[in-house]
PDB file of N, CA and C in Angstrom:
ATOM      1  N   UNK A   1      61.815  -5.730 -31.507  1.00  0.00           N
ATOM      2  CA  UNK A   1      61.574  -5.506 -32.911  1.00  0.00           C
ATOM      3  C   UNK A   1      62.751  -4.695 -33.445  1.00  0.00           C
ATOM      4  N   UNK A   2      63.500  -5.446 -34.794  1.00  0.00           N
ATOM      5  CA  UNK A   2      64.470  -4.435 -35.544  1.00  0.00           C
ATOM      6  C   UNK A   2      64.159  -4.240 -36.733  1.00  0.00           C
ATOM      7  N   UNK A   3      64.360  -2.735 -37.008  1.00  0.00           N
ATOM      8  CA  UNK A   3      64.237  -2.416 -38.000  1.00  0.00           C
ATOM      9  C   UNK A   3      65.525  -2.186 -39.369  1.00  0.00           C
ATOM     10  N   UNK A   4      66.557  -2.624 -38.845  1.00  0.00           N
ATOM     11  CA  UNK A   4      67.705  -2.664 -39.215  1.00  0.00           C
ATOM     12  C   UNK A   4      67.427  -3.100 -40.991  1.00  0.00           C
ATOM     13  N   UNK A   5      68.293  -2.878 -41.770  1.00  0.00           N
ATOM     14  CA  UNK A   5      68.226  -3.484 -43.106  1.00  0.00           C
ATOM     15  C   UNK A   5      68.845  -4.447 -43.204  1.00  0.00           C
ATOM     16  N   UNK A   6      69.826  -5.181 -42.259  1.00  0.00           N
ATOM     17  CA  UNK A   6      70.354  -6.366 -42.504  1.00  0.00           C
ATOM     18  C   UNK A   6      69.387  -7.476 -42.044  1.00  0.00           C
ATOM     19  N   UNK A   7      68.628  -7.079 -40.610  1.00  0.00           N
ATOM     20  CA  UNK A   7      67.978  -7.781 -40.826  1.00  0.00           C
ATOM     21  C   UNK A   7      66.225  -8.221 -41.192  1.00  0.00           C
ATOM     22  N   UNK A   8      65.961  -6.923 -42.304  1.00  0.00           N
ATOM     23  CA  UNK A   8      64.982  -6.970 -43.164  1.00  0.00           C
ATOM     24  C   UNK A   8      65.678  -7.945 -44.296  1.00  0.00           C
ATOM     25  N   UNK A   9      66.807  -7.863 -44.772  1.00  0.00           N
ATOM     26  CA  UNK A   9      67.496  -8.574 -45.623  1.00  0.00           C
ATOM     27  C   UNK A   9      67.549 -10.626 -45.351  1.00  0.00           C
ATOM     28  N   UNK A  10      67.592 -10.151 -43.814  1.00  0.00           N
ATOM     29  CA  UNK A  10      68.175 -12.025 -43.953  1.00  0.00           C
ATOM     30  C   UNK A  10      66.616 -12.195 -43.116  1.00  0.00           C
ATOM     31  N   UNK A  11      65.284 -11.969 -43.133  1.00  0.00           N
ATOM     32  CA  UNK A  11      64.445 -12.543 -42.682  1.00  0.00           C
ATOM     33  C   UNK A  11      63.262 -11.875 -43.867  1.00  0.00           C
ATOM     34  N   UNK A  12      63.741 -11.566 -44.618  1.00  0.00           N
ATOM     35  CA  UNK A  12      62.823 -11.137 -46.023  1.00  0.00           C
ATOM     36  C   UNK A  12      61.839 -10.641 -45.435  1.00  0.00           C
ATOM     37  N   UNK A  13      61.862  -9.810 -44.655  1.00  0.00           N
ATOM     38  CA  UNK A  13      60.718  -8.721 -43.974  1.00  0.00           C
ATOM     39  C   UNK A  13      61.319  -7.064 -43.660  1.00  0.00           C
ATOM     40  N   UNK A  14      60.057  -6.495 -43.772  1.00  0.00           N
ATOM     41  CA  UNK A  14      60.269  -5.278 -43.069  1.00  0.00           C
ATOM     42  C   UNK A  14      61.168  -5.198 -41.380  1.00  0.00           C
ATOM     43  N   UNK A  15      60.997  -6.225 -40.988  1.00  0.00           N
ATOM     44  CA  UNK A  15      61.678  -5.682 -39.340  1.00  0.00           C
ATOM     45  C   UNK A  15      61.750  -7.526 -39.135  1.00  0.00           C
ATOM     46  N   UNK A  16      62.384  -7.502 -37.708  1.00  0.00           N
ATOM     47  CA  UNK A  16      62.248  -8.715 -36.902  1.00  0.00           C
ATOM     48  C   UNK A  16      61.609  -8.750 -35.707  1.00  0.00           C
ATOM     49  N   UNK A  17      61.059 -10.020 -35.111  1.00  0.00           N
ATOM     50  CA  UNK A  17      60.735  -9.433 -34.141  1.00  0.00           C
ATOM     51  C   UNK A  17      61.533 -10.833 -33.095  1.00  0.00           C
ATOM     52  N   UNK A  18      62.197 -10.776 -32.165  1.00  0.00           N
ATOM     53  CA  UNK A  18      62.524 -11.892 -31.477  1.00  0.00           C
ATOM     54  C   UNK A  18      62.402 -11.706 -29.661  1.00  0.00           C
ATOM     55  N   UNK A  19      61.870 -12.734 -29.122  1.00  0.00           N
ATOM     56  CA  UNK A  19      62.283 -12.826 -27.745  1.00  0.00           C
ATOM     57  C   UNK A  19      63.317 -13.315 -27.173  1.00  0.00           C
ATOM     58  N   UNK A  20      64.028 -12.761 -25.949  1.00  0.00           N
ATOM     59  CA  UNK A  20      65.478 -13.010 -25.168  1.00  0.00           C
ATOM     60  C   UNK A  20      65.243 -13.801 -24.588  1.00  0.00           C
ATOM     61  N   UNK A  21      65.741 -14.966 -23.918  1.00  0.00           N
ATOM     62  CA  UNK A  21      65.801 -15.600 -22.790  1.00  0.00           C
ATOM     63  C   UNK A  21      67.291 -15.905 -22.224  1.00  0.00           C
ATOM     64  N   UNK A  22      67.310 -16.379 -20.976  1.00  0.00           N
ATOM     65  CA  UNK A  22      68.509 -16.585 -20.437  1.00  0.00           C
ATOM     66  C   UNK A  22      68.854 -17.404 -21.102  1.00  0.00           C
ATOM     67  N   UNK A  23      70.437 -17.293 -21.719  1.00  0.00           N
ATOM     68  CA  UNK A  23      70.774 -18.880 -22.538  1.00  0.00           C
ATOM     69  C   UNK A  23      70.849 -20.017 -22.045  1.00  0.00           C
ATOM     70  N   UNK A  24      71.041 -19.715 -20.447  1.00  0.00           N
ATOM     71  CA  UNK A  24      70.919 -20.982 -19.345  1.00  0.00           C
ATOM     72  C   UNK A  24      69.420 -21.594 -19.359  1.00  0.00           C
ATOM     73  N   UNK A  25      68.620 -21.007 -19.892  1.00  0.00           N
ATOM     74  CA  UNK A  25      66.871 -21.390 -20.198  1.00  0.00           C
ATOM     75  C   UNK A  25      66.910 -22.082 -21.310  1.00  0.00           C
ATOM     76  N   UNK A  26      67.871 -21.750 -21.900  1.00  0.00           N
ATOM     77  CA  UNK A  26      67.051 -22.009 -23.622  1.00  0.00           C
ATOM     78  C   UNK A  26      68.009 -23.565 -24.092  1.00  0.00           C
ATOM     79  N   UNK A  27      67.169 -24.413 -24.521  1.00  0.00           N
ATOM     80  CA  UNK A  27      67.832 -25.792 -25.164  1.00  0.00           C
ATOM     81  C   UNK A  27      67.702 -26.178 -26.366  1.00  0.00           C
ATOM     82  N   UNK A  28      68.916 -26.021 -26.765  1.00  0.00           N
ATOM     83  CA  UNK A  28      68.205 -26.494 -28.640  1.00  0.00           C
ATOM     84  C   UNK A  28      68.855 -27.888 -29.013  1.00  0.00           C
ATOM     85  N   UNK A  29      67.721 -28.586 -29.460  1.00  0.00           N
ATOM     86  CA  UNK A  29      67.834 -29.880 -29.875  1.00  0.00           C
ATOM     87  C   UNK A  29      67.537 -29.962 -31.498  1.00  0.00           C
ATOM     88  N   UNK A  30      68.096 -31.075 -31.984  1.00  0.00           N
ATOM     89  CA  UNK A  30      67.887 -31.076 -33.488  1.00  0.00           C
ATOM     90  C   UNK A  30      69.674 -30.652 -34.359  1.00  0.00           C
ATOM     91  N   UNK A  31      68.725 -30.922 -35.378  1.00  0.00           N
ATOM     92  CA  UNK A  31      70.058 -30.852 -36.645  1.00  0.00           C
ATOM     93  C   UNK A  31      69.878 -29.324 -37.029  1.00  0.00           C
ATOM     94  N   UNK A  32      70.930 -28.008 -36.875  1.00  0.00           N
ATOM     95  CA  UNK A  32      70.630 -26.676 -36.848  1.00  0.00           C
ATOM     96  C   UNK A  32      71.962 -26.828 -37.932  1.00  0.00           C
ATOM     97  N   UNK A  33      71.444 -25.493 -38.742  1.00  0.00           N
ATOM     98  CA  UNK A  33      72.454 -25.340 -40.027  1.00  0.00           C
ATOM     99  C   UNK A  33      72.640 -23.379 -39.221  1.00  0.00           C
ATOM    100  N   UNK A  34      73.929 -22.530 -39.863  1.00  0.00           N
ATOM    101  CA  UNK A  34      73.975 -21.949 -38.929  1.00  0.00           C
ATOM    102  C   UNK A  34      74.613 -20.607 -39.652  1.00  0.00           C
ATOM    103  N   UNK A  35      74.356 -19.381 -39.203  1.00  0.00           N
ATOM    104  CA  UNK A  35      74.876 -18.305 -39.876  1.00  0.00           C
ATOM    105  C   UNK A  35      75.286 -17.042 -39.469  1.00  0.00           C
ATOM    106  N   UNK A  36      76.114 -16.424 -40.456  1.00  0.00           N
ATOM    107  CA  UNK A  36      76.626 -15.305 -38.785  1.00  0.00           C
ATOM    108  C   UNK A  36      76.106 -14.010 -39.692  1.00  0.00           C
ATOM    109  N   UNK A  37      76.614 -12.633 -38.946  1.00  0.00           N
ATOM    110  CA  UNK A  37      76.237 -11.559 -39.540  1.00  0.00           C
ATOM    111  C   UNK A  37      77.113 -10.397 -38.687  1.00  0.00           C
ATOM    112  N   UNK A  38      77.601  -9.657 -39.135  1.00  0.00           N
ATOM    113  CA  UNK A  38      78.159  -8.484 -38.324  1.00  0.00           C
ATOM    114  C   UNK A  38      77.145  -7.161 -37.998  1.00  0.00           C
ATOM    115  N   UNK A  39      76.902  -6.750 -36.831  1.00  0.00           N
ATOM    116  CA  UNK A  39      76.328  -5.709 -36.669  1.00  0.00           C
ATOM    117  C   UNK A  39      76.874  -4.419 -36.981  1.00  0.00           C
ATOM    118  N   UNK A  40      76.820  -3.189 -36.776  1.00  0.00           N
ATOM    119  CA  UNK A  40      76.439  -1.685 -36.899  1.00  0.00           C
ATOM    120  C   UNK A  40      77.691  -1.522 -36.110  1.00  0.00           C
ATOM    121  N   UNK A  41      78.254  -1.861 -34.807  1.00  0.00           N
ATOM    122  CA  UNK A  41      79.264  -1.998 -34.473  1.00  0.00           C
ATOM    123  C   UNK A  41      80.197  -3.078 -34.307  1.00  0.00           C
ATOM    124  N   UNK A  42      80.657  -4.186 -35.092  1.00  0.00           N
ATOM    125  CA  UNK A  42      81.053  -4.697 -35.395  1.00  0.00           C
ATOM    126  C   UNK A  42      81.163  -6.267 -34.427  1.00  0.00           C
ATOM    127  N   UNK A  43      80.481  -5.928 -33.227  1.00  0.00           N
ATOM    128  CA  UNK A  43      79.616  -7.008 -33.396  1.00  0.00           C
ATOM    129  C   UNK A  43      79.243  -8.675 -34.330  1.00  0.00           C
ATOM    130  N   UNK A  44      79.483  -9.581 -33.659  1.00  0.00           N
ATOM    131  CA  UNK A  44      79.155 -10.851 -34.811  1.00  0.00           C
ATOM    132  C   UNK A  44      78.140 -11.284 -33.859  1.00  0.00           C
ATOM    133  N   UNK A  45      76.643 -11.558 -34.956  1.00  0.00           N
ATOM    134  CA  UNK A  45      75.824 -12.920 -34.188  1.00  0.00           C
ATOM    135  C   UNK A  45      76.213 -13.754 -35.022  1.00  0.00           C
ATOM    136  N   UNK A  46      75.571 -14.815 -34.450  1.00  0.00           N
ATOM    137  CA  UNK A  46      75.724 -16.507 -35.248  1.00  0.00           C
ATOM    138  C   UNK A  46      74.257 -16.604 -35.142  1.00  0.00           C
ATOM    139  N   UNK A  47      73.087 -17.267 -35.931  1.00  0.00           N
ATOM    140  CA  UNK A  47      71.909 -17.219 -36.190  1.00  0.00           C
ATOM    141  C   UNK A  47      71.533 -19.134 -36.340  1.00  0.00           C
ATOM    142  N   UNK A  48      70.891 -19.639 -35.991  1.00  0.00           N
ATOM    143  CA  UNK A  48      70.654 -21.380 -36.132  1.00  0.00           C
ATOM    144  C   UNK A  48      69.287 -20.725 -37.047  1.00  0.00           C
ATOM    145  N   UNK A  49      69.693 -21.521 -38.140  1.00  0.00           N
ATOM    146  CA  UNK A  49      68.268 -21.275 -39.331  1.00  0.00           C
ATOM    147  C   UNK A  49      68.223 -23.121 -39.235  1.00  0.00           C
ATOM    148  N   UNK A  50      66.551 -23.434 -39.307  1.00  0.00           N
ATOM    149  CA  UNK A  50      66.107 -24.861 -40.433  1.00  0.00           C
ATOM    150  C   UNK A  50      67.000 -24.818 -41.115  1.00  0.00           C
ATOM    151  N   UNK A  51      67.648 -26.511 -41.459  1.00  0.00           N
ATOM    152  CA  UNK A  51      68.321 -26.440 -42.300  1.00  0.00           C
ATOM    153  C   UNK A  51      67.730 -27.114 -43.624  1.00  0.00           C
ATOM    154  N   UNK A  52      66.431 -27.293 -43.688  1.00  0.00           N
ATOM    155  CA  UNK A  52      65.171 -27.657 -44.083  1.00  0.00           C
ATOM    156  C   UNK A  52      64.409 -26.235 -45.322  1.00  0.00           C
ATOM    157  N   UNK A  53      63.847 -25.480 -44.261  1.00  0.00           N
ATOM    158  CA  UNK A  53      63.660 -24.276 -45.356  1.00  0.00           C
ATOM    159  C   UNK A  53      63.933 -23.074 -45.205  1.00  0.00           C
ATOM    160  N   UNK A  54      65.465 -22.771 -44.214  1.00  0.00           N
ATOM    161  CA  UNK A  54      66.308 -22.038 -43.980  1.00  0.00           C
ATOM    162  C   UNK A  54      65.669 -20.799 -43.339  1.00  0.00           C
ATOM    163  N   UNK A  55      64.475 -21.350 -42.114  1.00  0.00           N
ATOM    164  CA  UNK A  55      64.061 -19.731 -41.404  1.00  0.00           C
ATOM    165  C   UNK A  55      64.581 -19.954 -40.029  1.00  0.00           C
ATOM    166  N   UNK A  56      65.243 -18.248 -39.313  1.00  0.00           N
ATOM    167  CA  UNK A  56      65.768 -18.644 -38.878  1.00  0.00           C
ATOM    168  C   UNK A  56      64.815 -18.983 -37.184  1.00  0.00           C
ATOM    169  N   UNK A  57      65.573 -19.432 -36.629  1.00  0.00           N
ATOM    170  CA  UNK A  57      65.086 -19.884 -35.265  1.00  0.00           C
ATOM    171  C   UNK A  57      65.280 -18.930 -34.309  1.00  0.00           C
ATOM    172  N   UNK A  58      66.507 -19.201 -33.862  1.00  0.00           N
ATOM    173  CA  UNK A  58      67.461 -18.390 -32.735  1.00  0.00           C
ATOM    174  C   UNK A  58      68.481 -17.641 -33.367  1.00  0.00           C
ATOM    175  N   UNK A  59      69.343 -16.825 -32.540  1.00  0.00           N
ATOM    176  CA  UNK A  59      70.633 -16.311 -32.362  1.00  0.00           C
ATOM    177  C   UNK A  59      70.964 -16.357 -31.198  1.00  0.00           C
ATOM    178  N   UNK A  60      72.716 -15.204 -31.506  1.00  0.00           N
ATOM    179  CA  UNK A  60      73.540 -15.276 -29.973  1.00  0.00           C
ATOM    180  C   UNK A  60      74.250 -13.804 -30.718  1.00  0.00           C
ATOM    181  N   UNK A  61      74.516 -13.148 -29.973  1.00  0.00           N
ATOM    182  CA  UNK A  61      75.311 -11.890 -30.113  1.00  0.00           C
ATOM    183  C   UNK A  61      76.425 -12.071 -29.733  1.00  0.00           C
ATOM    184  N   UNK A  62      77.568 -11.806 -30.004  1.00  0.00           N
ATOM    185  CA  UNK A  62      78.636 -11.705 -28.904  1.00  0.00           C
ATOM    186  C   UNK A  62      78.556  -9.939 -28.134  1.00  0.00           C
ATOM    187  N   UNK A  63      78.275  -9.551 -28.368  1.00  0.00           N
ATOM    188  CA  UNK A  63      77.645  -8.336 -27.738  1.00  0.00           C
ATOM    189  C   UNK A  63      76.677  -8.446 -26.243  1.00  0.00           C
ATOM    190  N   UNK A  64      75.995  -9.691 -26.250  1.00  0.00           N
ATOM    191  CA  UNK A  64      74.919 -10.121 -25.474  1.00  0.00           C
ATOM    192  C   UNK A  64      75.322 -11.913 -25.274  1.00  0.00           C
ATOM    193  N   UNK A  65      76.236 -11.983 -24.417  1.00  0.00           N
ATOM    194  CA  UNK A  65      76.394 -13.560 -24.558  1.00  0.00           C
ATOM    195  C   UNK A  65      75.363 -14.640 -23.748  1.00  0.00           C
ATOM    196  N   UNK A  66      75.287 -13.401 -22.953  1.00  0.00           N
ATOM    197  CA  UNK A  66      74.472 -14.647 -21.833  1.00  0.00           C
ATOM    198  C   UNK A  66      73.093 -14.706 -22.240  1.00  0.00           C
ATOM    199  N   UNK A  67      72.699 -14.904 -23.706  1.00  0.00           N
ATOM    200  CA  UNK A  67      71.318 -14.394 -23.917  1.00  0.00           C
ATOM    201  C   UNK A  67      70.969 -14.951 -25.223  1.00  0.00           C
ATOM    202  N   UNK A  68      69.794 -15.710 -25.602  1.00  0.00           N
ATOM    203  CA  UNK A  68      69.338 -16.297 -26.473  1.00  0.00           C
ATOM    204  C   UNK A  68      68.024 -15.698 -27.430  1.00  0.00           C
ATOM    205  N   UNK A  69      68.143 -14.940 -28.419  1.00  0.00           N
ATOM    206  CA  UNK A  69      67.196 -14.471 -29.225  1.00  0.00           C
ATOM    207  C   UNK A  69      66.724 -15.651 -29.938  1.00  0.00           C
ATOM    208  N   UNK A  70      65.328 -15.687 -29.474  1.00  0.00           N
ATOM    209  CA  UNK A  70      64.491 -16.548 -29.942  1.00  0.00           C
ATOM    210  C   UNK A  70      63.106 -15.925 -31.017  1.00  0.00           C
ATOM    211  N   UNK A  71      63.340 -16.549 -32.579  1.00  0.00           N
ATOM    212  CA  UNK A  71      62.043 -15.711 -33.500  1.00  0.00           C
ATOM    213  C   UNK A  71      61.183 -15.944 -32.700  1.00  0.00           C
ATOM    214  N   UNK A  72      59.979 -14.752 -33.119  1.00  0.00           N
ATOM    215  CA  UNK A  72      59.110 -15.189 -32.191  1.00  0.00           C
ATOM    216  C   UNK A  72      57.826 -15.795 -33.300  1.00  0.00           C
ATOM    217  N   UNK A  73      58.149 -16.155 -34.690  1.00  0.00           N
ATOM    218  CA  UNK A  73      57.447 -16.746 -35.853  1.00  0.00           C
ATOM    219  C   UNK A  73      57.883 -17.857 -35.376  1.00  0.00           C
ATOM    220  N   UNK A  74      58.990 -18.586 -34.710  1.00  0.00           N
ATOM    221  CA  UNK A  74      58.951 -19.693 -34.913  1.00  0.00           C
ATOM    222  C   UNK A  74      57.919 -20.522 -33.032  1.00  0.00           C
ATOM    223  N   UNK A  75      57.559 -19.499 -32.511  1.00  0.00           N
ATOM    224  CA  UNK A  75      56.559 -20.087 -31.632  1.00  0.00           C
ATOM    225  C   UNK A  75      55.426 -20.608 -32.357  1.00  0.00           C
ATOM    226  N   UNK A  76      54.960 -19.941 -33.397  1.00  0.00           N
ATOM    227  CA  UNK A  76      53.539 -20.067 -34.134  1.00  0.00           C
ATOM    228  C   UNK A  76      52.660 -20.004 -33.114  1.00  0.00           C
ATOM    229  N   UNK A  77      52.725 -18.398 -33.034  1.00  0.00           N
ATOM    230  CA  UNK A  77      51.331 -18.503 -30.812  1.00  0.00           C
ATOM    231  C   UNK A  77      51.093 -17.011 -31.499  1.00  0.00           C
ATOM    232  N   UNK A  78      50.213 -16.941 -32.187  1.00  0.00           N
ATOM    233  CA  UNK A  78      49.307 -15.342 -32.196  1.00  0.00           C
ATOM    234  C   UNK A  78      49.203 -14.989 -30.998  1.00  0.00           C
ATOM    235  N   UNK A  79      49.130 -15.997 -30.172  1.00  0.00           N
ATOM    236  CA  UNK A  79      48.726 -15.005 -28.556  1.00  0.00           C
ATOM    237  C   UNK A  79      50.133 -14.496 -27.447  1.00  0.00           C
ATOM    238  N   UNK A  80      51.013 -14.690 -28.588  1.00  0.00           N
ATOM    239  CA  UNK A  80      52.340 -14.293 -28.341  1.00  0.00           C
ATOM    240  C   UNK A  80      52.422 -12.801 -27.594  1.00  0.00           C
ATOM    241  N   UNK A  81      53.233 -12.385 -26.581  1.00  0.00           N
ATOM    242  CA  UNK A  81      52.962 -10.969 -26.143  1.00  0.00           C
ATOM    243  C   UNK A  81      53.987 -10.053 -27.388  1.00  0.00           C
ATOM    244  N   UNK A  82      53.094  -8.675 -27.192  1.00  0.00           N
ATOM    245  CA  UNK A  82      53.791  -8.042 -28.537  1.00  0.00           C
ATOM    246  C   UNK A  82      55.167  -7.263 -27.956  1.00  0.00           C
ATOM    247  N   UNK A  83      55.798  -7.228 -28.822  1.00  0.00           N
ATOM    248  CA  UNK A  83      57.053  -6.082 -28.200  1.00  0.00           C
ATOM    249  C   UNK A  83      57.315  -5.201 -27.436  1.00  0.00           C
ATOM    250  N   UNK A  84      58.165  -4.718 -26.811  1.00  0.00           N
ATOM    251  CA  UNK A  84      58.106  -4.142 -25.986  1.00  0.00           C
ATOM    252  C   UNK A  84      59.567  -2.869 -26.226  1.00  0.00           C
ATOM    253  N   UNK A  85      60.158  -2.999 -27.433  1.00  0.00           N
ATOM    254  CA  UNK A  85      61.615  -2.216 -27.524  1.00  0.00           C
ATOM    255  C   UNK A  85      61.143  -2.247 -29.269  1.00  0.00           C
ATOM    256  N   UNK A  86      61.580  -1.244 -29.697  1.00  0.00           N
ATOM    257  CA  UNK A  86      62.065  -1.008 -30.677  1.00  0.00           C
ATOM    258  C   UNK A  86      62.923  -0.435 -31.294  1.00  0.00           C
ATOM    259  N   UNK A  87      64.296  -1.015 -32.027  1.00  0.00           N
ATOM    260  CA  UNK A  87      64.921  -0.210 -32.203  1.00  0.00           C
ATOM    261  C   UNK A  87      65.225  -0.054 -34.186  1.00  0.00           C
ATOM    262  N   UNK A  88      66.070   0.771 -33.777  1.00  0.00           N
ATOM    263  CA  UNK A  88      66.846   1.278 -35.760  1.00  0.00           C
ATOM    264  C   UNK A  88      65.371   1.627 -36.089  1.00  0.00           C
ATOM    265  N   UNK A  89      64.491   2.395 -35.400  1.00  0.00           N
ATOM    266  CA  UNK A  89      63.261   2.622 -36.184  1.00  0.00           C
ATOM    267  C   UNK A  89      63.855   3.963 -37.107  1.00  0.00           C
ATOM    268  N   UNK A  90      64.735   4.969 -37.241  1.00  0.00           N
ATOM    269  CA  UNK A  90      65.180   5.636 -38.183  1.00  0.00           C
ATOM    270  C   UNK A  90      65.342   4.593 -39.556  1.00  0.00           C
ATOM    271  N   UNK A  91      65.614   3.428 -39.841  1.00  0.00           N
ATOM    272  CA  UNK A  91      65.488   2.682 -40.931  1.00  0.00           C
ATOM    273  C   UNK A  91      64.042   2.057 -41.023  1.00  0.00           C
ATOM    274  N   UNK A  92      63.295   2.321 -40.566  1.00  0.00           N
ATOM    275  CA  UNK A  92      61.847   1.554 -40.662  1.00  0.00           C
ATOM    276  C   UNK A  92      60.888   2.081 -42.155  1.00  0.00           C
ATOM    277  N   UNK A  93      60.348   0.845 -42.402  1.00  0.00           N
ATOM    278  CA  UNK A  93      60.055   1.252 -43.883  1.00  0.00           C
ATOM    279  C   UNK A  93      58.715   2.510 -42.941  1.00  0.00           C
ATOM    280  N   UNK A  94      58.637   3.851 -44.007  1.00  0.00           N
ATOM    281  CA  UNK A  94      57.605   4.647 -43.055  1.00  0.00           C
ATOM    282  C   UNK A  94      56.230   4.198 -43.013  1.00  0.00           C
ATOM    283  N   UNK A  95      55.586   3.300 -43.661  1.00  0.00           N
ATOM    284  CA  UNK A  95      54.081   2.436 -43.477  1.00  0.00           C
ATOM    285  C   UNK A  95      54.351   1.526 -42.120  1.00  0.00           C
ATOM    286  N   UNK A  96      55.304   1.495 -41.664  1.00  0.00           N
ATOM    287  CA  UNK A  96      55.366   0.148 -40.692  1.00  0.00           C
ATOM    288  C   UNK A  96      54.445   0.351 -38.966  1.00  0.00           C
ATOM    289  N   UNK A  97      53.979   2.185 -38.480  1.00  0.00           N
ATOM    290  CA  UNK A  97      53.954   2.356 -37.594  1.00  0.00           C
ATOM    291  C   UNK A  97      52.365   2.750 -37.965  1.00  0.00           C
ATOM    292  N   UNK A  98      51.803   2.365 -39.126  1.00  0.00           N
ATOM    293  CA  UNK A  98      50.615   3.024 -39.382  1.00  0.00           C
ATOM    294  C   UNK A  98      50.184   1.527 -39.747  1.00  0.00           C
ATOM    295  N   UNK A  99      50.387   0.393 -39.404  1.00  0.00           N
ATOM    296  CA  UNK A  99      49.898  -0.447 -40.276  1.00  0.00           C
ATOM    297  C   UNK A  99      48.795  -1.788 -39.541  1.00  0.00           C
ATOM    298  N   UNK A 100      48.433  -0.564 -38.214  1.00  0.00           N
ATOM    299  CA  UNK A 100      47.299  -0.789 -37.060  1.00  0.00           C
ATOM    300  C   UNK A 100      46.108  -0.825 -38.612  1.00  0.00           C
ATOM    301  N   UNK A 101      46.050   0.166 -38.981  1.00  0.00           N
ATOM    302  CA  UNK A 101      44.752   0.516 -40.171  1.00  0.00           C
ATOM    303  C   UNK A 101      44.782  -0.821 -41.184  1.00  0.00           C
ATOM    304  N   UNK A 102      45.278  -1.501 -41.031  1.00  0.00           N
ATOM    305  CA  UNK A 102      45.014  -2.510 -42.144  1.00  0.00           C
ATOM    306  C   UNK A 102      43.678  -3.604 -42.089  1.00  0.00           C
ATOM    307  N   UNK A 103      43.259  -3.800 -43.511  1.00  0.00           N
ATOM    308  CA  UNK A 103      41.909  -4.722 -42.849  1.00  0.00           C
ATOM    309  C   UNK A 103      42.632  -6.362 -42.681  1.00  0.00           C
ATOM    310  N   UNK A 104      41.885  -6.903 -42.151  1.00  0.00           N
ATOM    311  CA  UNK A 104      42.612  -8.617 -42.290  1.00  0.00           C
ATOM    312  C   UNK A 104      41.518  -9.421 -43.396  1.00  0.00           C
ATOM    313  N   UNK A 105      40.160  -8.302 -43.771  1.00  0.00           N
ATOM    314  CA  UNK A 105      39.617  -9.618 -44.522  1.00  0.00           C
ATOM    315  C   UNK A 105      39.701  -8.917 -46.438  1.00  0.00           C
ATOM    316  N   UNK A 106      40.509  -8.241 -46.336  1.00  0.00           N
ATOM    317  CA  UNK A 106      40.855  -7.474 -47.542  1.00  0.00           C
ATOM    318  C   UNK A 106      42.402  -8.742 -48.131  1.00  0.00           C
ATOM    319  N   UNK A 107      42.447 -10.091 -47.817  1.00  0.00           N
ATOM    320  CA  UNK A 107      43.343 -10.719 -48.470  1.00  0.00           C
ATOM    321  C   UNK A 107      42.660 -11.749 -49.431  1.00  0.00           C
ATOM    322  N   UNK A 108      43.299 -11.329 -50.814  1.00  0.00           N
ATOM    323  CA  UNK A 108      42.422 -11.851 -52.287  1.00  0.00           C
ATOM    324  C   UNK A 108      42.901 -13.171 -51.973  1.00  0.00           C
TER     325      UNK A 108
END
C-alpha cells in the first residue's frame, strides 16, 4: 500500500494498493497502452493502463527490475490477502488508518 501523492494522483484514490510477483511469473497478453512516472528518488516506473478506460493494471520500477507490480483492483477477488507493507504513510490522508469504523450499509 502507497500513500504517496503521485500515486493518489494517477489512481484517483487515497493510496494504492498492488501485489509483486517475479516478472519471470507474470505474462501480459493483450493490447496495453502505457505510462511512466518518476519517483521520490528519481527513479522511473512505466505503468500498462487499459487502453479502454485507462486503469492501471501493472508496473515495473527500474529501481525493482526483476519484479512486477500487479493492481490488486484489477484481480476483482475481495478475498484478496490484505497488505502487508505500508509505506509514505507520513502523506496518508489522516482518516485512512481509522477507516476500520466505517458502516458498509450506510451507502445512499
Amino acid at each position: 500500500m502507497c500513500h504517496c501523492p503521485k500515486r493518489q494522483r494517477r489512481t484517483g484514490s487515497v493510496f494504492t494498493v498492488n501485489a509483486r510477483f517475479p516478472k519471470n511469473a507474470v505474462k501480459i497478453t493483450g493490447v496495453v497502452a502505457h505510462g511512466t512516472r518518476t519517483g521520490d528518488e528519481g527513479s522511473r516506473s512505466r505503468f500498462g493502463l487499459c487502453p479502454t478506460c485507462g486503469a492501471t493494471v501493472f508496473g515495473q520500477s527500474e529501481s525493482v527490475p526483476d519484479q512486477v507490480r500487479v493492481a490488486v483492483g484489477a484481480f476483482a477477488d475481495p478475498g484478496f490477502p490484505a497488505p502487508r507493507i505500508s509505506i509514505y504513510e507520513d502523506r496518508a490522508h489522516v482518516w485512512v488508518f481509522d477507516a476500520g469504523g466505517l458502516s458498509l450499509d450506510r451507502i445512499p
